[in-house]
C-alpha atoms as a PDB file:
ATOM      1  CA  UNK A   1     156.963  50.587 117.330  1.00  0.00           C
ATOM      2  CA  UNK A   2     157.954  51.954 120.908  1.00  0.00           C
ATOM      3  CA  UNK A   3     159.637  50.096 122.876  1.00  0.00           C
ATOM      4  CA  UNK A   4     161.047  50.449 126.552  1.00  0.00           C
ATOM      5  CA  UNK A   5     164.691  49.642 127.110  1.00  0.00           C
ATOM      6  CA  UNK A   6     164.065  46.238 128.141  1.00  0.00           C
ATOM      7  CA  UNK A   7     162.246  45.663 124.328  1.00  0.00           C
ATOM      8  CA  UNK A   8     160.006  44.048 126.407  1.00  0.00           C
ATOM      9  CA  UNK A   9     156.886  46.656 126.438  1.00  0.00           C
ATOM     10  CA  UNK A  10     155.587  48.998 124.090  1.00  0.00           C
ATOM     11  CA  UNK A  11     153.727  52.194 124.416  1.00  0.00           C
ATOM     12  CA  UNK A  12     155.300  52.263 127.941  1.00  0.00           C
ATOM     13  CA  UNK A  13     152.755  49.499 129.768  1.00  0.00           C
ATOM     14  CA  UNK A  14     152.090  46.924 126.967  1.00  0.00           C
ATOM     15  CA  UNK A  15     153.726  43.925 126.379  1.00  0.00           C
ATOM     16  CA  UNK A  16     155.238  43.788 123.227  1.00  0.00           C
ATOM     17  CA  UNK A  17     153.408  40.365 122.047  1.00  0.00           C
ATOM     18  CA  UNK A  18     149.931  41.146 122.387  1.00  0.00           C
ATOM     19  CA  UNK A  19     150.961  44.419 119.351  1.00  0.00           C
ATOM     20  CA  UNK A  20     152.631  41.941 117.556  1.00  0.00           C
ATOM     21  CA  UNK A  21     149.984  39.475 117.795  1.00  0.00           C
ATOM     22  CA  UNK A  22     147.044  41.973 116.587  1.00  0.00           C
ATOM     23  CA  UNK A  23     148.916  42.444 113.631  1.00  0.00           C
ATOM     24  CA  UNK A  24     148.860  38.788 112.579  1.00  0.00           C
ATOM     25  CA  UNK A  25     145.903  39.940 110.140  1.00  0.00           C
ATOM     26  CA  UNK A  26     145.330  35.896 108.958  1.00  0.00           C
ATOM     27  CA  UNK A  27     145.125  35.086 112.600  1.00  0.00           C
ATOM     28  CA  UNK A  28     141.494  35.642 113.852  1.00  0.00           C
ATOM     29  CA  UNK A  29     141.443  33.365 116.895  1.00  0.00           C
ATOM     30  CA  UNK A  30     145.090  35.213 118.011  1.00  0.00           C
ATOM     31  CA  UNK A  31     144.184  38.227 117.396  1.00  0.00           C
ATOM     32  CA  UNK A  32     140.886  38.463 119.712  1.00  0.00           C
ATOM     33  CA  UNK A  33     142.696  36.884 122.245  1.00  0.00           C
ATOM     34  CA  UNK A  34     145.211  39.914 121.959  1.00  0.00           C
ATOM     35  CA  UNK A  35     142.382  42.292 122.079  1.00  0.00           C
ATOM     36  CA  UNK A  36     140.812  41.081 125.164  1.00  0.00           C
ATOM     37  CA  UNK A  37     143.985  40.874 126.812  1.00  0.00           C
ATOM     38  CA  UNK A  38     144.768  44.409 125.798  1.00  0.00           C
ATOM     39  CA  UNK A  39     141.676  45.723 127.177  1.00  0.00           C
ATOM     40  CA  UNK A  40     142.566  43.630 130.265  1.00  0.00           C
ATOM     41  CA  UNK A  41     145.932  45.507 130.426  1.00  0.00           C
ATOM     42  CA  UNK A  42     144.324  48.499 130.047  1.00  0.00           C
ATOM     43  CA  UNK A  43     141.825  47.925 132.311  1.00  0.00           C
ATOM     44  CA  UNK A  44     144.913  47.679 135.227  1.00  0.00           C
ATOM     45  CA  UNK A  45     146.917  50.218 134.207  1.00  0.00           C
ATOM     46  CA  UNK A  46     146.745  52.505 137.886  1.00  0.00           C
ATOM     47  CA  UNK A  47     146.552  56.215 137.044  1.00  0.00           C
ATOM     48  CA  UNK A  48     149.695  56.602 139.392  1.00  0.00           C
ATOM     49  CA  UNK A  49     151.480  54.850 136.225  1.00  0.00           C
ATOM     50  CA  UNK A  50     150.158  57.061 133.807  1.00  0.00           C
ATOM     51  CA  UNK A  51     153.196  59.159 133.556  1.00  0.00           C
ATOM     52  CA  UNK A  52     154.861  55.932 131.672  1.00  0.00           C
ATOM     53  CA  UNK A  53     152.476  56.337 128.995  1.00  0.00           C
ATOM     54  CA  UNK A  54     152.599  59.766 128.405  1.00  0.00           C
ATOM     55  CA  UNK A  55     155.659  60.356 126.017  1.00  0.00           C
ATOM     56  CA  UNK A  56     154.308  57.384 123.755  1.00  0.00           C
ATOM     57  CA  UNK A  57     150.701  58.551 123.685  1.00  0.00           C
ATOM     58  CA  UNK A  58     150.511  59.910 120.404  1.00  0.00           C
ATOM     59  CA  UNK A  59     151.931  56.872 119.277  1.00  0.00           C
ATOM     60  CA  UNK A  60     149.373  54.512 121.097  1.00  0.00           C
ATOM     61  CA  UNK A  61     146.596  56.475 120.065  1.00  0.00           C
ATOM     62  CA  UNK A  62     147.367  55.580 116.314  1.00  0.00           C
ATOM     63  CA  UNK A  63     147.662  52.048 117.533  1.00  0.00           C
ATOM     64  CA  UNK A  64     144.449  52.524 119.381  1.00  0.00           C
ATOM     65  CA  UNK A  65     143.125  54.114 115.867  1.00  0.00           C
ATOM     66  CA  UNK A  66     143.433  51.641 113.315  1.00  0.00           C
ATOM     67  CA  UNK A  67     142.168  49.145 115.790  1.00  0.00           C
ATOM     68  CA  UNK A  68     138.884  51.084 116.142  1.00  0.00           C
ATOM     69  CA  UNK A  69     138.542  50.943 112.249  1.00  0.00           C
ATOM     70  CA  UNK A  70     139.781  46.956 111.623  1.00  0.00           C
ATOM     71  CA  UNK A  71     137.076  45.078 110.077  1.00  0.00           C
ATOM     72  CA  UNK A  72     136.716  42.531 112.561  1.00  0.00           C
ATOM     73  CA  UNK A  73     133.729  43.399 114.389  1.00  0.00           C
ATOM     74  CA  UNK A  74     135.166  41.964 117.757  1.00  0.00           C
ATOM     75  CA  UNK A  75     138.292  43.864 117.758  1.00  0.00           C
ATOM     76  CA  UNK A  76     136.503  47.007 116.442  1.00  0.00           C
ATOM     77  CA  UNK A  77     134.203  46.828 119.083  1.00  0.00           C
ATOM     78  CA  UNK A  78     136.318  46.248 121.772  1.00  0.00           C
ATOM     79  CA  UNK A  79     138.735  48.880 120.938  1.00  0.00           C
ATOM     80  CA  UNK A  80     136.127  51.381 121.119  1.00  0.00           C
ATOM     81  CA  UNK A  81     135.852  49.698 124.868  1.00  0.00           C
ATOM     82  CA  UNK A  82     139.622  49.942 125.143  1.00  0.00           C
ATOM     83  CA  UNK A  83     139.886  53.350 124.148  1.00  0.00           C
ATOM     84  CA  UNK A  84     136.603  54.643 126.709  1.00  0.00           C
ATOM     85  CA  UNK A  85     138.518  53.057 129.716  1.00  0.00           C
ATOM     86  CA  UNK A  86     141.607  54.372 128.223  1.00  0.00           C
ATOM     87  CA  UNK A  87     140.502  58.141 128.680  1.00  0.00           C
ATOM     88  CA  UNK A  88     139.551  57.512 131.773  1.00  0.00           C
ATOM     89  CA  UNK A  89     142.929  56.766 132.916  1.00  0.00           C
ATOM     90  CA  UNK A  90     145.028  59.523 131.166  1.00  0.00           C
ATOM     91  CA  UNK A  91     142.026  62.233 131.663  1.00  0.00           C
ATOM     92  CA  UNK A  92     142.368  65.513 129.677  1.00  0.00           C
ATOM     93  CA  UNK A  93     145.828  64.693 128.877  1.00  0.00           C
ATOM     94  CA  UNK A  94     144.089  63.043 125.527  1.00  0.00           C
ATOM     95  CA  UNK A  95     142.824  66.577 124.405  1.00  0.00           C
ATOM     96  CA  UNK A  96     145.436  67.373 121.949  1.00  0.00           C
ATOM     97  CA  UNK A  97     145.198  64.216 120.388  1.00  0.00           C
ATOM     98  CA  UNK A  98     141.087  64.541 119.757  1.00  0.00           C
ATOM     99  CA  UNK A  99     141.432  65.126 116.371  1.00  0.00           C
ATOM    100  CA  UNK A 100     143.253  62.974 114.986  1.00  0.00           C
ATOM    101  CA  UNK A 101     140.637  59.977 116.940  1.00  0.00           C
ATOM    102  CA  UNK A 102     137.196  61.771 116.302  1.00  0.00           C
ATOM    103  CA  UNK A 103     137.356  60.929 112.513  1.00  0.00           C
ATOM    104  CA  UNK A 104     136.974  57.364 113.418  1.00  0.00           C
ATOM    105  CA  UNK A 105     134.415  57.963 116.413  1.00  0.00           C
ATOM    106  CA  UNK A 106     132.373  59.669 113.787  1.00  0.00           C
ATOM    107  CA  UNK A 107     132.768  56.791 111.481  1.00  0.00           C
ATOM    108  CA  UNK A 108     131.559  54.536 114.168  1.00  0.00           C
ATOM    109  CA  UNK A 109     128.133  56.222 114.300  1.00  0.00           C
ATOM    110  CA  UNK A 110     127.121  54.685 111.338  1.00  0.00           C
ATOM    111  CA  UNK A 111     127.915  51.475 111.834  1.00  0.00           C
ATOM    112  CA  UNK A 112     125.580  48.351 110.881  1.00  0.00           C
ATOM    113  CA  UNK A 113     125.688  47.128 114.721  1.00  0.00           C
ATOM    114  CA  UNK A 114     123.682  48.581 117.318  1.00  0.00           C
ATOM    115  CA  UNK A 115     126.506  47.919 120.150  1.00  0.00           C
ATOM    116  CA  UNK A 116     128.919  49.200 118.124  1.00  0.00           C
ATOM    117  CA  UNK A 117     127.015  52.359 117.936  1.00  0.00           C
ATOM    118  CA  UNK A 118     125.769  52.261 121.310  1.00  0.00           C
ATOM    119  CA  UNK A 119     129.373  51.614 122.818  1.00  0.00           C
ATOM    120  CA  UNK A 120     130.665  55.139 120.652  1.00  0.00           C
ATOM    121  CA  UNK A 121     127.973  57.095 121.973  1.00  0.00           C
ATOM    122  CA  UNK A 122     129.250  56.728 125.185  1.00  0.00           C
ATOM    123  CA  UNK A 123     132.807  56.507 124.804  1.00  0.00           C
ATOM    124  CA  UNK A 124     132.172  59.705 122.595  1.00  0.00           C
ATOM    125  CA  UNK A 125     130.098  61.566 125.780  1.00  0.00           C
ATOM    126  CA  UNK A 126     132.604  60.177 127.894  1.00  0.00           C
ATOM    127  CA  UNK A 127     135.443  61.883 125.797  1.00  0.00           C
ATOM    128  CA  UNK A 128     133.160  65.568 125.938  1.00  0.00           C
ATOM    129  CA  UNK A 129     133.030  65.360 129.892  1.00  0.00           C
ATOM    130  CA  UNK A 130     136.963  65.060 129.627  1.00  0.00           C
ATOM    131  CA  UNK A 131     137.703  67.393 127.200  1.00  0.00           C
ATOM    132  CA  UNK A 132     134.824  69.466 127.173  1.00  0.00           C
ATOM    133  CA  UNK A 133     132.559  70.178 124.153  1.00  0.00           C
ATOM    134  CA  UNK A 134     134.176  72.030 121.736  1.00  0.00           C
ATOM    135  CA  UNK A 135     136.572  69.763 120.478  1.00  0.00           C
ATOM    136  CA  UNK A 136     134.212  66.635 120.146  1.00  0.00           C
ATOM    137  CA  UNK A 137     132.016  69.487 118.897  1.00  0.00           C
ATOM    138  CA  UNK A 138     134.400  70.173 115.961  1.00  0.00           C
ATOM    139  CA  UNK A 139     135.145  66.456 114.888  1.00  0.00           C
ATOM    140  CA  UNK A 140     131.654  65.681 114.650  1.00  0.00           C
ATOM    141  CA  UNK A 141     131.112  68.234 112.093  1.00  0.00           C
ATOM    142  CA  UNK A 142     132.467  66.636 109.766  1.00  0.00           C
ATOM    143  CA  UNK A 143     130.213  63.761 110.029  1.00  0.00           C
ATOM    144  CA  UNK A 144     127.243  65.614 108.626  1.00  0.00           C
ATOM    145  CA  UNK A 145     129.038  65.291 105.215  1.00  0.00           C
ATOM    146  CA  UNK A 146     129.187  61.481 105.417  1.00  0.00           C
ATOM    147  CA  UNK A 147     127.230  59.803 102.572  1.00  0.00           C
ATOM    148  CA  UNK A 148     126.104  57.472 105.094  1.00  0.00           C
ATOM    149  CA  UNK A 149     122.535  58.451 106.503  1.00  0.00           C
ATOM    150  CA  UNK A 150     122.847  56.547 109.457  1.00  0.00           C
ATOM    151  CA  UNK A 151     126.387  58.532 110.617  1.00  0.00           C
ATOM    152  CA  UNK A 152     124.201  61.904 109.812  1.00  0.00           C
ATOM    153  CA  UNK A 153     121.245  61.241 111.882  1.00  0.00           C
ATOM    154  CA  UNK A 154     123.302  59.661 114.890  1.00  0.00           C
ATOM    155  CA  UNK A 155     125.439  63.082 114.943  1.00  0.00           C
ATOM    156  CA  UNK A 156     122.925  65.043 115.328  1.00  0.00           C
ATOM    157  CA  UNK A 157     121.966  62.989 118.040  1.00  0.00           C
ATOM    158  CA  UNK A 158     125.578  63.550 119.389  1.00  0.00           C
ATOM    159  CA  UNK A 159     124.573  67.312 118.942  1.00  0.00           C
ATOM    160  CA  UNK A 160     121.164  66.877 121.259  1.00  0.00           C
ATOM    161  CA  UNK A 161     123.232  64.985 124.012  1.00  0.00           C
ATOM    162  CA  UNK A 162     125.372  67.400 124.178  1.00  0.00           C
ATOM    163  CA  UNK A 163     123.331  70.382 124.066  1.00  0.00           C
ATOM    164  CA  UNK A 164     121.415  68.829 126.369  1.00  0.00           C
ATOM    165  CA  UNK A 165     124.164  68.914 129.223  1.00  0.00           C
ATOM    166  CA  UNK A 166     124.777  72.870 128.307  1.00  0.00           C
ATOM    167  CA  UNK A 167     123.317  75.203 130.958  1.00  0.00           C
ATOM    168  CA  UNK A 168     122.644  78.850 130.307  1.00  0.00           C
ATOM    169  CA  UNK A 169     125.990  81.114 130.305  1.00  0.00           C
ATOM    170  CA  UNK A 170     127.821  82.851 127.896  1.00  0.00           C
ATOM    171  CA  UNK A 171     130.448  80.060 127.230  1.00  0.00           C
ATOM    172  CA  UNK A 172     127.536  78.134 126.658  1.00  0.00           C
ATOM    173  CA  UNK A 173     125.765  79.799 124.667  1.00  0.00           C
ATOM    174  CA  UNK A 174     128.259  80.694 122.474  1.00  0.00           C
ATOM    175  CA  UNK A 175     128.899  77.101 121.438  1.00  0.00           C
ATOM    176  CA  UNK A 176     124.824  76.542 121.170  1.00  0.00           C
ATOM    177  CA  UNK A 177     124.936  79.120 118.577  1.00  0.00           C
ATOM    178  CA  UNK A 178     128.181  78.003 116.694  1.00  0.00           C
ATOM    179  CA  UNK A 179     125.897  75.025 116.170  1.00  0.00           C
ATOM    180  CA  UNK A 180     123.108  76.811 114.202  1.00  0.00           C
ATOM    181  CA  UNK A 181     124.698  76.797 110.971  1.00  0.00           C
ATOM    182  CA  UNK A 182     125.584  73.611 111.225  1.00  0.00           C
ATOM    183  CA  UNK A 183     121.754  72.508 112.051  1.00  0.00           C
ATOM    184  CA  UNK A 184     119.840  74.548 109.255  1.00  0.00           C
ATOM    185  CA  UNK A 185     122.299  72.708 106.599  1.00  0.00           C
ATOM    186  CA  UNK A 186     120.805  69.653 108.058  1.00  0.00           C
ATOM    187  CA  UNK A 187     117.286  70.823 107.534  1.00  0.00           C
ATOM    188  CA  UNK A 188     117.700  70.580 103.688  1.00  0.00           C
ATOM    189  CA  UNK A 189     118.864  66.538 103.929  1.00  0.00           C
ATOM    190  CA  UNK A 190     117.740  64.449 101.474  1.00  0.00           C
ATOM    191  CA  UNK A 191     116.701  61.790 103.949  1.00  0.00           C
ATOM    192  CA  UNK A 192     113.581  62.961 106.392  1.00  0.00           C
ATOM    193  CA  UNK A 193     114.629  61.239 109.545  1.00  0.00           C
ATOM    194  CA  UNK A 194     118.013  63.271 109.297  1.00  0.00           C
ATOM    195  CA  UNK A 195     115.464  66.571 108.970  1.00  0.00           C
ATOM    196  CA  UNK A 196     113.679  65.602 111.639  1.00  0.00           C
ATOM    197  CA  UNK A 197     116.426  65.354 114.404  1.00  0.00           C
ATOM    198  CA  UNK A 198     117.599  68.607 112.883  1.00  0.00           C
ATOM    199  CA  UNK A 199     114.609  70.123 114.261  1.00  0.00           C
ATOM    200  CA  UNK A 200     114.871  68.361 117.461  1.00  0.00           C
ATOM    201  CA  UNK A 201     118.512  69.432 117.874  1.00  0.00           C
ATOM    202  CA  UNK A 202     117.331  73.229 116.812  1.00  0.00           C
ATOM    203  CA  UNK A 203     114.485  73.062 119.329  1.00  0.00           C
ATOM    204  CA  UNK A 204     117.354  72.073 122.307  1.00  0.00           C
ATOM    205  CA  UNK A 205     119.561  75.202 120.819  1.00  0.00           C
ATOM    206  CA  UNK A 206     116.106  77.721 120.993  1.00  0.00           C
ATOM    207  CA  UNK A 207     115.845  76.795 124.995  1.00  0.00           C
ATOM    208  CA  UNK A 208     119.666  77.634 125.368  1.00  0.00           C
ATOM    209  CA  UNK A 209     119.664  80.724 123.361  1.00  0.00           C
ATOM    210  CA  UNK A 210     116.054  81.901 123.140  1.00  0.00           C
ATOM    211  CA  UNK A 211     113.872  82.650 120.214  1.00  0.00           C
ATOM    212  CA  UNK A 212     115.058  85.949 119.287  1.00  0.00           C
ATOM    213  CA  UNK A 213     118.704  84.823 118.379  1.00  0.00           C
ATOM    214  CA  UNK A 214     118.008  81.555 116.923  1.00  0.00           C
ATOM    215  CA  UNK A 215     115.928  83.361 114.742  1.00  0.00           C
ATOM    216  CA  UNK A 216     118.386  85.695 114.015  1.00  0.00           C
ATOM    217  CA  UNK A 217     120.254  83.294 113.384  1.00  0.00           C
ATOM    218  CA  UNK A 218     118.251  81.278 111.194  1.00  0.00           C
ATOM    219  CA  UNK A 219     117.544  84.741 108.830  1.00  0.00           C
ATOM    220  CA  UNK A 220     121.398  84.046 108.197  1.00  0.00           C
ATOM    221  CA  UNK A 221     120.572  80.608 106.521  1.00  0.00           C
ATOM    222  CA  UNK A 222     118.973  79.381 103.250  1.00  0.00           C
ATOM    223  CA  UNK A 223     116.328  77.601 105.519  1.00  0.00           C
ATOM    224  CA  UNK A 224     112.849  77.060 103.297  1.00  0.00           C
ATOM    225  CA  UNK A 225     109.796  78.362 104.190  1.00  0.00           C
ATOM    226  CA  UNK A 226     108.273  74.949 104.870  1.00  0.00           C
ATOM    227  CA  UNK A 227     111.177  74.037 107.436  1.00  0.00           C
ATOM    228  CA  UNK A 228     110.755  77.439 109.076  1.00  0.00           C
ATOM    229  CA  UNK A 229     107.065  76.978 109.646  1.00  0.00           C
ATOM    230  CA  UNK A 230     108.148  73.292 111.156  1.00  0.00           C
ATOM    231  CA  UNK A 231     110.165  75.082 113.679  1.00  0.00           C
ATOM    232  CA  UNK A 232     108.058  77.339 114.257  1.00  0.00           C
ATOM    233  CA  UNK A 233     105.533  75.323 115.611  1.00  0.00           C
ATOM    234  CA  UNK A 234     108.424  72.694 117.422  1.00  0.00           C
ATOM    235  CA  UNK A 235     109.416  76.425 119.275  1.00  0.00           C
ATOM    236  CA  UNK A 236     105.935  76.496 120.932  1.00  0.00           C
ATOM    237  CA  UNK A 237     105.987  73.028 121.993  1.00  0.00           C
ATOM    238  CA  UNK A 238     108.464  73.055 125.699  1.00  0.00           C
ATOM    239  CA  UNK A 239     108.629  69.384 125.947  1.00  0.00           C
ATOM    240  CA  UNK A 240     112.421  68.403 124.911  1.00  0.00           C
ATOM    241  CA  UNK A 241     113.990  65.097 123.437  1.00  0.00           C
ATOM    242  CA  UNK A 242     115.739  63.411 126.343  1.00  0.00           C
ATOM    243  CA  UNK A 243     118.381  60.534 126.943  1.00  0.00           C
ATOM    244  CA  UNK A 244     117.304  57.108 127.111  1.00  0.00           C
ATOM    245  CA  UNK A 245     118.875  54.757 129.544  1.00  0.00           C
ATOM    246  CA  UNK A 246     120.646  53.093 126.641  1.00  0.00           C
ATOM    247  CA  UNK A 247     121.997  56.158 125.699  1.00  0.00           C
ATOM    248  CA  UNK A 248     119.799  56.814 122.341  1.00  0.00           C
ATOM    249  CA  UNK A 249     117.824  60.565 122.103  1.00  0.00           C
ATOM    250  CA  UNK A 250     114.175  60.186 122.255  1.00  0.00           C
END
């Protein structure tokens, strides 16, 4: 663990018994009353003080990690929480640490719980505002070859947000495109819902890019004739899927 000089804190701003006390796995009732307390602590830490944090972030971001993966629903949930108001103080200062976090974001999407979900989603737009897309971009990726349906379908809602937020330029474009791939693998999914926001997320990429190179594009892929014909006719229709309130796609 880190410790400041006085062994009193850890990670430069944390007091050393609310870590020690989220590690007491038997202890349930301790333990989420060191997660609230964290996110408390969190919650006050001034951005003026974030230059105490910064030599021990890599080391709180692990921390941070295997709390957003602990199997106790309260202190996954609220380290998702912890982590979204976290960013917020340290800013893009995270962004070489994106990687090694987005594996469990991604996990996240596919979770049984609706706020658990819900509460990714936007710490995971919050973290694509900070960083930008492309790294968010690249850990979700790797979601689309989760077994779980649910984690599948709820990236490629991650994909529409964020495609969604892209305006026309070549930067832009660029990283509309790198998507295509990435989208026409999804049409072939086994499950249909997964197929169909593959074709939502394709019809968001054709009014960044245009027809003629999402076509082009599309040639590149082993896309069947069927799915082609679907987008096809989504192409023609202008209406796009938007962002609900909540933050779901519609």
């Amino acid at each position: 663990m880190e410790l400041d000089s006085d062994g009193g804190l850890e990670f430069g701003f944390v007091p050393r018994k609310i870590v020690t006390d989220l590690q007491d796995i038997g202890n349930w009732k301790l333990r989420a009353d060191a997660i609230e307390t964290l996110q408390t602590v969190v919650g006050d830490l001034g951005k003026s003080d974030v230059y105490k944090v910064e030599p021990h972030l890599p080391a709180l971001v692990r921390f941070i990690n295997k709390l957003l993966v602990d199997p106790n629903f309260k202190i996954s949930l609220t380290a998702i929480q912890i982590f979204g108001s976290f960013i917020d103080k340290v800013g893009d200062k995270i962004k070489p640490l994106v990687a090694n976090v987005m594996p469990s974001l991604v996990d996240k999407l596919g979770d049984s719980k609706s706020a658990v979900r819900t509460s990714d989603v936007k710490v995971l737009n919050k973290l694509t505002a900070i960083v930008g897309p492309s790294p968010v971009i690249e850990g979700l990726i790797a979601g689309m070859k989760k077994d779980n349906a649910q984690t599948r379908e709820e990236v490629l809602n991650m994909f529409i947000q964020t495609l969604l937020k892209l305006k026309s330029g070549a930067k832009n474009e660029f990283e509309a495109a790198a998507l295509v791939p990435v989208l026409a693998r999804a049409l072939r999914d086994r499950e249909a819902r997964v197929r169909q926001v593959a074709i939502e997320a394709l019809a968001v990429t054709h009014s960044i890019i245009g027809a003629n190179r999402v076509n082009s594009l599309l040639d590149r892929e082993d896309v069947a004739s069927d799915a082609r014909r679907q987008l096809a006719d989504r192409f023609t229709v202008r209406a796009l899927p938007h962002v609900a309130f909540d933050g779901s796609v519609e």
